[in-house]
PDB file of N, CA and C in Angstrom:
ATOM      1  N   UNK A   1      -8.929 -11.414 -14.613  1.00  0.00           N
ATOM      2  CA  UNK A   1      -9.084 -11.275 -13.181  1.00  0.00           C
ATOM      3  C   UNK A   1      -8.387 -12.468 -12.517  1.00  0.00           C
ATOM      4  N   UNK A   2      -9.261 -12.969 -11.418  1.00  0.00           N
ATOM      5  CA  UNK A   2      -8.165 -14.055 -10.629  1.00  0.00           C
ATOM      6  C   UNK A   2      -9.324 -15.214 -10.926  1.00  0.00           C
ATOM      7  N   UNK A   3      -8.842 -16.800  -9.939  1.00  0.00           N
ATOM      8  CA  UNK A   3      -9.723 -17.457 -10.122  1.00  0.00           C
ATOM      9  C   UNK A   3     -10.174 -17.397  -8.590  1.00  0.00           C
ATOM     10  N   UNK A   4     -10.439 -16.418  -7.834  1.00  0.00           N
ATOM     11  CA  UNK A   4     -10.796 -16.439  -7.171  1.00  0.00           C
ATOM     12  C   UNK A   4     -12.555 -16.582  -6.791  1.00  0.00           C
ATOM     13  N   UNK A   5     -13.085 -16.640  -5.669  1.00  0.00           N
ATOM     14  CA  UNK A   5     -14.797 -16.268  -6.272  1.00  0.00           C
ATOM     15  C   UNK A   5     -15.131 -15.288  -6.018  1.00  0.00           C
ATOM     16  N   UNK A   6     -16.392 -14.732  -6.759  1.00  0.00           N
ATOM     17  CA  UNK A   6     -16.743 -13.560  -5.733  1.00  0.00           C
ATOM     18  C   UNK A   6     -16.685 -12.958  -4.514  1.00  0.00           C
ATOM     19  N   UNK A   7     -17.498 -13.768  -3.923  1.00  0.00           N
ATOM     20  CA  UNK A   7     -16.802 -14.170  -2.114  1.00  0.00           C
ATOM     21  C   UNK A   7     -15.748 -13.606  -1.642  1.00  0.00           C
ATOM     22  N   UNK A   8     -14.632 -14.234  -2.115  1.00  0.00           N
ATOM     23  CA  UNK A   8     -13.786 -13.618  -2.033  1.00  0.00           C
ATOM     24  C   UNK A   8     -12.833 -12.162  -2.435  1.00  0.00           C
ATOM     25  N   UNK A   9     -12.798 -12.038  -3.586  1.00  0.00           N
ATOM     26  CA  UNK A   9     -12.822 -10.796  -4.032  1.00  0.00           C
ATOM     27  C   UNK A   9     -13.732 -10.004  -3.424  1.00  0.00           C
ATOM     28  N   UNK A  10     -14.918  -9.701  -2.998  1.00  0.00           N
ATOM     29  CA  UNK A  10     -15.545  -8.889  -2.412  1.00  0.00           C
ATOM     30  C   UNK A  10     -15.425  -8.601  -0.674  1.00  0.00           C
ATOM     31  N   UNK A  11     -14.279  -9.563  -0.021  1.00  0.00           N
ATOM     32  CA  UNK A  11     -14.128  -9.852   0.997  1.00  0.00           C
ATOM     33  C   UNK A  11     -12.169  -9.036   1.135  1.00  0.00           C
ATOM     34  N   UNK A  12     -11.711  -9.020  -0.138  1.00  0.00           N
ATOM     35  CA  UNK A  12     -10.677  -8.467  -0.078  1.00  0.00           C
ATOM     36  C   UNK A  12     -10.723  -6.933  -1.059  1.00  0.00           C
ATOM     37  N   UNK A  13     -11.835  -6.572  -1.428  1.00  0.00           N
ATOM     38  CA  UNK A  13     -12.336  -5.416  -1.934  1.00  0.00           C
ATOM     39  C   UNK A  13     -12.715  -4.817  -0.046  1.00  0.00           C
ATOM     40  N   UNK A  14     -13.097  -5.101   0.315  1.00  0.00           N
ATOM     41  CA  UNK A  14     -13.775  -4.475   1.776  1.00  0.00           C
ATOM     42  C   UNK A  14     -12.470  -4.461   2.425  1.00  0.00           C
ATOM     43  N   UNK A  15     -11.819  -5.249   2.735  1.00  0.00           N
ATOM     44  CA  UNK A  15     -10.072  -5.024   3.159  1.00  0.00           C
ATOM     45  C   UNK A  15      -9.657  -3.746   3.045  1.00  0.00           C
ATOM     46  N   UNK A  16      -9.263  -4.163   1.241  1.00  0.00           N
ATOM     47  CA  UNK A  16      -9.301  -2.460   0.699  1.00  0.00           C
ATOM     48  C   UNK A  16      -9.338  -0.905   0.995  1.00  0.00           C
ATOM     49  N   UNK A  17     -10.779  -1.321   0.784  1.00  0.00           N
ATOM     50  CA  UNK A  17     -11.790  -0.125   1.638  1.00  0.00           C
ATOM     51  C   UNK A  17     -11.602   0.413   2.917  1.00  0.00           C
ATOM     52  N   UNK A  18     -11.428  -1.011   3.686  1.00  0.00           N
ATOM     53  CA  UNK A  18     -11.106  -0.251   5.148  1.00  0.00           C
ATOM     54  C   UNK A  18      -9.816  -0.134   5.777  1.00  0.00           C
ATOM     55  N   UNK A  19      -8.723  -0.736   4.667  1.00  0.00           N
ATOM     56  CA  UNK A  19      -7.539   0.475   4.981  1.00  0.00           C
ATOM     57  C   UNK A  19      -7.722   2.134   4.470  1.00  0.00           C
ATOM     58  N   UNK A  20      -8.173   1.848   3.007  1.00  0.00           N
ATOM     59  CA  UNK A  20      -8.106   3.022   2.602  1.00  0.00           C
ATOM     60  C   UNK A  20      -9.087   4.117   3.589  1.00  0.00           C
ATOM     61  N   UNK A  21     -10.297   3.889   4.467  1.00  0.00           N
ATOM     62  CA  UNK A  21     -10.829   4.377   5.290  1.00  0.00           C
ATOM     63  C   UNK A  21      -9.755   4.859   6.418  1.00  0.00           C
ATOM     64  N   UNK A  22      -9.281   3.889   6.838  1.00  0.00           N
ATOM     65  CA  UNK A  22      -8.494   4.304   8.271  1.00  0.00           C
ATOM     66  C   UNK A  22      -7.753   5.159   7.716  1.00  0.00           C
ATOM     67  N   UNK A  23      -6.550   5.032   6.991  1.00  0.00           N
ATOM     68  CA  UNK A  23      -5.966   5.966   6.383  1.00  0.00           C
ATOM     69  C   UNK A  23      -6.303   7.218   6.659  1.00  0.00           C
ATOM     70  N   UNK A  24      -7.448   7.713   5.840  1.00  0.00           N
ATOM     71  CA  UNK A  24      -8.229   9.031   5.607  1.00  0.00           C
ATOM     72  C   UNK A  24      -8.382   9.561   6.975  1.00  0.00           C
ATOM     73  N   UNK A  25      -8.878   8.427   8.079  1.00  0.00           N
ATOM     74  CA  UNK A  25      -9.605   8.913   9.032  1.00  0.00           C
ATOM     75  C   UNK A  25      -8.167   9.270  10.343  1.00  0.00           C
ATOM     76  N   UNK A  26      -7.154   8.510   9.568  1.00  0.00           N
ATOM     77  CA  UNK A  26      -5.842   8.841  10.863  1.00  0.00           C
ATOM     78  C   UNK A  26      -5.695  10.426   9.948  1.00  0.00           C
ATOM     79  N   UNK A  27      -5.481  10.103   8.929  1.00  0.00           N
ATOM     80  CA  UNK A  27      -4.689  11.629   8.021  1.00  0.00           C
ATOM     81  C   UNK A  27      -5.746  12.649   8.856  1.00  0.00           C
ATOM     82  N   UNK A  28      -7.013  12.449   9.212  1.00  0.00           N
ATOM     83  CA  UNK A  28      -7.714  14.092   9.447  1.00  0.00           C
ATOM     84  C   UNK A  28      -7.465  14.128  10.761  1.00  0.00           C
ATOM     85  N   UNK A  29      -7.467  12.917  11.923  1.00  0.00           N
ATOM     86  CA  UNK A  29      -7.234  12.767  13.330  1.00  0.00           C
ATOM     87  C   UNK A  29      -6.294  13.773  13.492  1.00  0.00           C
ATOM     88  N   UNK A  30      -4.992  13.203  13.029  1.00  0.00           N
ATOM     89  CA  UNK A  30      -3.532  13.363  13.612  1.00  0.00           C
ATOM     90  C   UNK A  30      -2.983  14.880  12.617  1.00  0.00           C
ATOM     91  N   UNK A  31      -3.353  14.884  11.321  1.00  0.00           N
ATOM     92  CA  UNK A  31      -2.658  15.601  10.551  1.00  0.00           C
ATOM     93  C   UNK A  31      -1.968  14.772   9.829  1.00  0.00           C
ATOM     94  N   UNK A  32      -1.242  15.849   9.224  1.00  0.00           N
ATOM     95  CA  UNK A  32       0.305  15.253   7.939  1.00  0.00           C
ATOM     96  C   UNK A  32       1.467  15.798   9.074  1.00  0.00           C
ATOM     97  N   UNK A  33       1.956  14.581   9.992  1.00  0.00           N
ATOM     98  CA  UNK A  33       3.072  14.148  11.036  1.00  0.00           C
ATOM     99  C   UNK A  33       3.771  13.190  10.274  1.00  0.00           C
ATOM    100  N   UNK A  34       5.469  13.154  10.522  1.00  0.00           N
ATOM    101  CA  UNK A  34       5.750  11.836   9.847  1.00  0.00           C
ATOM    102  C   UNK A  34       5.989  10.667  10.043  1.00  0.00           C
ATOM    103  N   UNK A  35       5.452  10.474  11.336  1.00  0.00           N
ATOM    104  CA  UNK A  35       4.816   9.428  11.706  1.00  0.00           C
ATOM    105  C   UNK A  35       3.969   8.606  11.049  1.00  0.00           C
ATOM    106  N   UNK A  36       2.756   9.689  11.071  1.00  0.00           N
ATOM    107  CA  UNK A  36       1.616   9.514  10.025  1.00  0.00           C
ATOM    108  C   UNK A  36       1.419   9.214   8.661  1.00  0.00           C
ATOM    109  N   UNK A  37       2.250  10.058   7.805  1.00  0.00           N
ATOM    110  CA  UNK A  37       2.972   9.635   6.445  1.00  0.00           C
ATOM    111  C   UNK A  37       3.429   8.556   6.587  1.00  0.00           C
ATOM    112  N   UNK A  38       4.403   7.824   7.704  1.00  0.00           N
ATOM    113  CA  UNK A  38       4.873   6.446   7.663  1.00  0.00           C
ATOM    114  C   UNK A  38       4.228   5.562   7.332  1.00  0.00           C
ATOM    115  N   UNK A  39       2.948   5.403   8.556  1.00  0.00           N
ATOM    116  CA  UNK A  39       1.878   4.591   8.360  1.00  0.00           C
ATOM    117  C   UNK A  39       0.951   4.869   7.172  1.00  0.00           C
ATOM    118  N   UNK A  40       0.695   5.717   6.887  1.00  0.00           N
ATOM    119  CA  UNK A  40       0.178   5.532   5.532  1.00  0.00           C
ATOM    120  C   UNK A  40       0.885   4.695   4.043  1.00  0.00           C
ATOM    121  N   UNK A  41       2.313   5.143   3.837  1.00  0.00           N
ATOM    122  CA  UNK A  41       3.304   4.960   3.001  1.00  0.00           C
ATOM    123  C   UNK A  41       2.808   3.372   3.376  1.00  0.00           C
ATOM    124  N   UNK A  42       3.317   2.751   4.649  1.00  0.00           N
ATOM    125  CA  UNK A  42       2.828   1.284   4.760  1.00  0.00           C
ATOM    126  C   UNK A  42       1.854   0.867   4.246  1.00  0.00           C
ATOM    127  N   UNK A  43       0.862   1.592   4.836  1.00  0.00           N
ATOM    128  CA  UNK A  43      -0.865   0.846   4.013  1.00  0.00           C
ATOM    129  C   UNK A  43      -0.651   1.183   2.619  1.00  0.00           C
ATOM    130  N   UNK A  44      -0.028   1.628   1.877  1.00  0.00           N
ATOM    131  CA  UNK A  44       0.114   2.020   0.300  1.00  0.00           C
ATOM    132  C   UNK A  44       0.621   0.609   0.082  1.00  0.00           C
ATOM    133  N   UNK A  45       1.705  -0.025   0.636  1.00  0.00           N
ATOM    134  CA  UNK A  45       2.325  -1.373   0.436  1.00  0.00           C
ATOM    135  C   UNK A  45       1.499  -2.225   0.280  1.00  0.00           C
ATOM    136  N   UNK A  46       0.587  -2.202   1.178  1.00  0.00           N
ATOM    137  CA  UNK A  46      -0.432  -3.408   1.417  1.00  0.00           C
ATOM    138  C   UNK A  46      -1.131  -3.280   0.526  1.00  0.00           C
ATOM    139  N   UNK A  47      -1.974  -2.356   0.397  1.00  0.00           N
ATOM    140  CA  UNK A  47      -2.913  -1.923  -0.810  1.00  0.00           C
ATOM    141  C   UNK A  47      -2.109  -2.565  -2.379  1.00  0.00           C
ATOM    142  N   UNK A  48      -1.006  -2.131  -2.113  1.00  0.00           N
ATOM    143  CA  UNK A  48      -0.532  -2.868  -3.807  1.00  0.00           C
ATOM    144  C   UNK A  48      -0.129  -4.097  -3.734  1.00  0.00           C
ATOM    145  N   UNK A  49      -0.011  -4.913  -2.475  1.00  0.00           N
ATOM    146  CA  UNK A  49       0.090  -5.991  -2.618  1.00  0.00           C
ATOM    147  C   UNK A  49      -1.353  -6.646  -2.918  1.00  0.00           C
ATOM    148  N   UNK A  50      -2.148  -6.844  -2.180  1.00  0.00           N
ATOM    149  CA  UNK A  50      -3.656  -7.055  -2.662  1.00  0.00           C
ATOM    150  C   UNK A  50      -3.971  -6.688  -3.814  1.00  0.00           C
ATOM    151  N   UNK A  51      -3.761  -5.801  -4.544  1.00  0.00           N
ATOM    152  CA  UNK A  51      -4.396  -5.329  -5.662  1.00  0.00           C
ATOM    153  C   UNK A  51      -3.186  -6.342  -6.483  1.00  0.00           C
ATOM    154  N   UNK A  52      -2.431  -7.028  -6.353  1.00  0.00           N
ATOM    155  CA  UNK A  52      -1.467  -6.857  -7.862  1.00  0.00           C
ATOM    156  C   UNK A  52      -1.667  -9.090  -7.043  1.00  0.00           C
ATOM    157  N   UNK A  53      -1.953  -9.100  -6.112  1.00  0.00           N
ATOM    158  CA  UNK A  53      -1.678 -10.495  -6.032  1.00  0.00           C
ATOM    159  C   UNK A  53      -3.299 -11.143  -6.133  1.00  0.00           C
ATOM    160  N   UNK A  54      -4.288 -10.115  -6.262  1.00  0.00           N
ATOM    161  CA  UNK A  54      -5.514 -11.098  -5.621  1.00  0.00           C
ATOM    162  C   UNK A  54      -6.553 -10.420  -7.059  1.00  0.00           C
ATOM    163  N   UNK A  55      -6.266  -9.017  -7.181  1.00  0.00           N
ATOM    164  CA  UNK A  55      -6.980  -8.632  -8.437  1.00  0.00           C
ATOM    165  C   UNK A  55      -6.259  -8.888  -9.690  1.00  0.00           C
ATOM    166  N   UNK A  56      -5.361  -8.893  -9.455  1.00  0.00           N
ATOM    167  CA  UNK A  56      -4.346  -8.736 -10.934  1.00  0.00           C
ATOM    168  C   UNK A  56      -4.243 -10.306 -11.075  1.00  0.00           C
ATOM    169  N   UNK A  57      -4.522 -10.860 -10.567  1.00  0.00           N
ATOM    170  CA  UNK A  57      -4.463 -12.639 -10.251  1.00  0.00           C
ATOM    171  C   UNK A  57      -3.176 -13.073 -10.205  1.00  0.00           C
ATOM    172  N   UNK A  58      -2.115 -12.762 -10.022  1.00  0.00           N
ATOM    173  CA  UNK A  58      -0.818 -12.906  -9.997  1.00  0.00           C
ATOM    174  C   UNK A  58      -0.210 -13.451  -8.975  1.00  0.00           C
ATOM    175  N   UNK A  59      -0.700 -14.283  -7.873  1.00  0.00           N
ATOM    176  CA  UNK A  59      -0.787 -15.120  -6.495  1.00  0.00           C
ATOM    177  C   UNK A  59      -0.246 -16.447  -7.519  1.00  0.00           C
ATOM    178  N   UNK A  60      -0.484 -16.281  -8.254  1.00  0.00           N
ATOM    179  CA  UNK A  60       0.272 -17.976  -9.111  1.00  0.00           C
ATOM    180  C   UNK A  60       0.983 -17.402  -9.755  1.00  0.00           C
ATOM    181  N   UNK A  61       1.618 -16.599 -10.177  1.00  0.00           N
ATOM    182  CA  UNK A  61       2.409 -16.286 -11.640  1.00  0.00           C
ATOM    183  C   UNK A  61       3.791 -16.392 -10.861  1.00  0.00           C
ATOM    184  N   UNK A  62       4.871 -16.286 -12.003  1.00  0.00           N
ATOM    185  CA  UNK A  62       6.348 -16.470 -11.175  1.00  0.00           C
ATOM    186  C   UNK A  62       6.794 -15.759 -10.396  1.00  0.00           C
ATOM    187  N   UNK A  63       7.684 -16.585  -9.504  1.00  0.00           N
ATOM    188  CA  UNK A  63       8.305 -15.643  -8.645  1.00  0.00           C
ATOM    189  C   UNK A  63       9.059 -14.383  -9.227  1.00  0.00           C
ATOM    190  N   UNK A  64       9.519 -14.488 -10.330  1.00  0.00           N
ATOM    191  CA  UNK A  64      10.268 -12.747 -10.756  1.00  0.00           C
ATOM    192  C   UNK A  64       9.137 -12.031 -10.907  1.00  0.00           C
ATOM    193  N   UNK A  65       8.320 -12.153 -11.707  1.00  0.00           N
ATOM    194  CA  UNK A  65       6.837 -11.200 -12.229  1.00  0.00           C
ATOM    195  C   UNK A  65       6.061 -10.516 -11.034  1.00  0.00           C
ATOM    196  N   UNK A  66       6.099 -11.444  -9.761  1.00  0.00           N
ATOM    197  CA  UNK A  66       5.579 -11.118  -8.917  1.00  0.00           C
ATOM    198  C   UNK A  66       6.183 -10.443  -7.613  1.00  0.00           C
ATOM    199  N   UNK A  67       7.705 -10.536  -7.951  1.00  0.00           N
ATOM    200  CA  UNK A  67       8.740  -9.789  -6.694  1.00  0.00           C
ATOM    201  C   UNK A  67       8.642  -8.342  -7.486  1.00  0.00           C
ATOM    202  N   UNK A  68       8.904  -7.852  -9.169  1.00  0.00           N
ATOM    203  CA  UNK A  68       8.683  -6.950  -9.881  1.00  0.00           C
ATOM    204  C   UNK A  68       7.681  -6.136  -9.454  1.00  0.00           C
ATOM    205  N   UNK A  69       6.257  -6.626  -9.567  1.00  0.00           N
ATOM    206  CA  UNK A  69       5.336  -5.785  -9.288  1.00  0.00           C
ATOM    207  C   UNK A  69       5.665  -5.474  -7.797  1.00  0.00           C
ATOM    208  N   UNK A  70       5.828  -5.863  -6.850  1.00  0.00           N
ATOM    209  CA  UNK A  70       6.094  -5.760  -5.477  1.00  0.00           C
ATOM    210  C   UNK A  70       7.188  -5.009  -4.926  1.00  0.00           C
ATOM    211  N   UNK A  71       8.112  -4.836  -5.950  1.00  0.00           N
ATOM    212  CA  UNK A  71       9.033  -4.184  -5.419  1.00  0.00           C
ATOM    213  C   UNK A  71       9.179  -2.628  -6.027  1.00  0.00           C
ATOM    214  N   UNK A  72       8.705  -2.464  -7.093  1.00  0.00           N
ATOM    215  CA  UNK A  72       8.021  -1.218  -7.785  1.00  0.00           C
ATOM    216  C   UNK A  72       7.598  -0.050  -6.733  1.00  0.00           C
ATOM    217  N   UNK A  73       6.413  -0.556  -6.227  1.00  0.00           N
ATOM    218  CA  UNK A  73       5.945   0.356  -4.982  1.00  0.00           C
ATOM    219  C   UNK A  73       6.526   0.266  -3.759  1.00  0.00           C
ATOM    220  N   UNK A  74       7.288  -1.075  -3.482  1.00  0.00           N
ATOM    221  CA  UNK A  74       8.199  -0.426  -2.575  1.00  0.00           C
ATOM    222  C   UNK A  74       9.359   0.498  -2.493  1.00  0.00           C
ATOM    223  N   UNK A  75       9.614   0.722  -3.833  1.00  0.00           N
ATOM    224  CA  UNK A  75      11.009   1.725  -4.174  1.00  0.00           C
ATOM    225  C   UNK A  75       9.755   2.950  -4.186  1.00  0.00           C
ATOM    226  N   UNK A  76       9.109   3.149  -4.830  1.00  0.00           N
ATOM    227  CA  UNK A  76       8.427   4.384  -4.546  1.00  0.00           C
ATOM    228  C   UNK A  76       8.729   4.853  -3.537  1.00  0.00           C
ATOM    229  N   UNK A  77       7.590   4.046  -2.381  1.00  0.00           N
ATOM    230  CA  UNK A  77       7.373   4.569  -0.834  1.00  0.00           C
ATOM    231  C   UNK A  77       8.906   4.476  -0.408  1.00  0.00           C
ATOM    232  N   UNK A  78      10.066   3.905  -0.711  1.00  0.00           N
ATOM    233  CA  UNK A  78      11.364   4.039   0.273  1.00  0.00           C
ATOM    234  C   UNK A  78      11.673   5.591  -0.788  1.00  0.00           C
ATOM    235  N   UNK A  79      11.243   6.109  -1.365  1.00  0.00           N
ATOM    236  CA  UNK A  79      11.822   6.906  -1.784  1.00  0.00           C
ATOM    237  C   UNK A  79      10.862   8.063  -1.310  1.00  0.00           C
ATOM    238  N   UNK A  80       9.385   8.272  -1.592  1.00  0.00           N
ATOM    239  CA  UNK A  80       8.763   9.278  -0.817  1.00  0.00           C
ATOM    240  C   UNK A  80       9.416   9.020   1.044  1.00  0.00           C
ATOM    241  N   UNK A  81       9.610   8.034   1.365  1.00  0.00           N
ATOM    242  CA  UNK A  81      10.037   7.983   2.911  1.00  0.00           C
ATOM    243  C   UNK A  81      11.349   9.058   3.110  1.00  0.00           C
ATOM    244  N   UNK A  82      12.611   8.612   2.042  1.00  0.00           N
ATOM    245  CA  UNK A  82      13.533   9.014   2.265  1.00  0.00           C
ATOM    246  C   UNK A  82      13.689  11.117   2.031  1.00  0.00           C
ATOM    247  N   UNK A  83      12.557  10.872   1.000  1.00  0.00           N
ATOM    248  CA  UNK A  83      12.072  12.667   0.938  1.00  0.00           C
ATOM    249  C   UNK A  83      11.314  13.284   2.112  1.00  0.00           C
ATOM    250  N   UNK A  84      10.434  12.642   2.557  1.00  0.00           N
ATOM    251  CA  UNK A  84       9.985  12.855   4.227  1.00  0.00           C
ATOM    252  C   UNK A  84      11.137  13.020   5.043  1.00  0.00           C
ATOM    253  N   UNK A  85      12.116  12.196   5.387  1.00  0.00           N
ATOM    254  CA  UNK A  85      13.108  12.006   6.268  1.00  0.00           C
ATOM    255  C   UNK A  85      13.955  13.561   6.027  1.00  0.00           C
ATOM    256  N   UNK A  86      13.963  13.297   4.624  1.00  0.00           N
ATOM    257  CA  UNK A  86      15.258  14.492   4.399  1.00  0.00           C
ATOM    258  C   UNK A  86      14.567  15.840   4.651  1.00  0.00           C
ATOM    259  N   UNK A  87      13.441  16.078   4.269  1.00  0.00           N
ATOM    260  CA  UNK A  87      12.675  17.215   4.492  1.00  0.00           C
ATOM    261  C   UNK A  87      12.566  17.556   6.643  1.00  0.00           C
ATOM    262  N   UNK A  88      12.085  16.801   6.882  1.00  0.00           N
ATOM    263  CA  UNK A  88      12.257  16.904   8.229  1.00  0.00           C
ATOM    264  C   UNK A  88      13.862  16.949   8.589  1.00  0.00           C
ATOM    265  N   UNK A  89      14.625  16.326   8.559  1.00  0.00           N
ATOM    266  CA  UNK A  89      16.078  16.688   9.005  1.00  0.00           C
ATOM    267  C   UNK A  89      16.062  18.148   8.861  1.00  0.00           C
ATOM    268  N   UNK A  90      16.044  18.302   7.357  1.00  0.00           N
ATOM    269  CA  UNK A  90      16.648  20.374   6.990  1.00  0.00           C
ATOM    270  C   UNK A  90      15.593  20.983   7.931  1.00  0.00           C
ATOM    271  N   UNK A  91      14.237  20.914   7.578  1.00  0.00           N
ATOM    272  CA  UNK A  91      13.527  22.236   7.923  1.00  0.00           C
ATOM    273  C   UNK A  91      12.938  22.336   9.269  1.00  0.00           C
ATOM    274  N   UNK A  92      13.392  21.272  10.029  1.00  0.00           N
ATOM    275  CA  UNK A  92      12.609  21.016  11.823  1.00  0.00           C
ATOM    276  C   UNK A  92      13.625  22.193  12.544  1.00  0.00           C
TER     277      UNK A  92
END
């Protein structure tokens, strides 16, 4: 884990939580808009940054190990983005 304390970890576990809440609660508000997908795709970023720098304890480890994990899910989401984008161009 990290050397963080409880405290903390349970303070960035609730973070967590209440992106992953808003999320849910914009996705039923608004729908699947791709707008909406945007902002979500974002909070996916965040979410793996927290999880890979504060749970994974990796806030000290090297700078390559830690641009790696970070840039992983950002090629994801630029790539679900760029399938959103392209999907809306053809079929609107």
């Amino acid at each position: 884990m990290t050397d963080h304390n409880p405290r903390q970890l349970f303070k960035i576990w609730l973070l967590l939580a209440m992106v992953v809440i808003s999320g849910m609660a914009l996705m039923a508000i608004a729908g699947p808009t791709p707008l909406v997908i945007a902002v979500l795709l974002g909070l996916a970023i965040i979410k793996c940054r927290f999880v890979a720098l504060d749970f994974m304890g990796l806030r000290g480890a090297p700078s390559a190990l830690r641009l790696g994990l970070l840039t992983w899910p950002a090629a994801l989401v630029l790539a679900a983005a760029a399938k959103l984008l392209l999907g809306t161009a053809l079929f609107s």
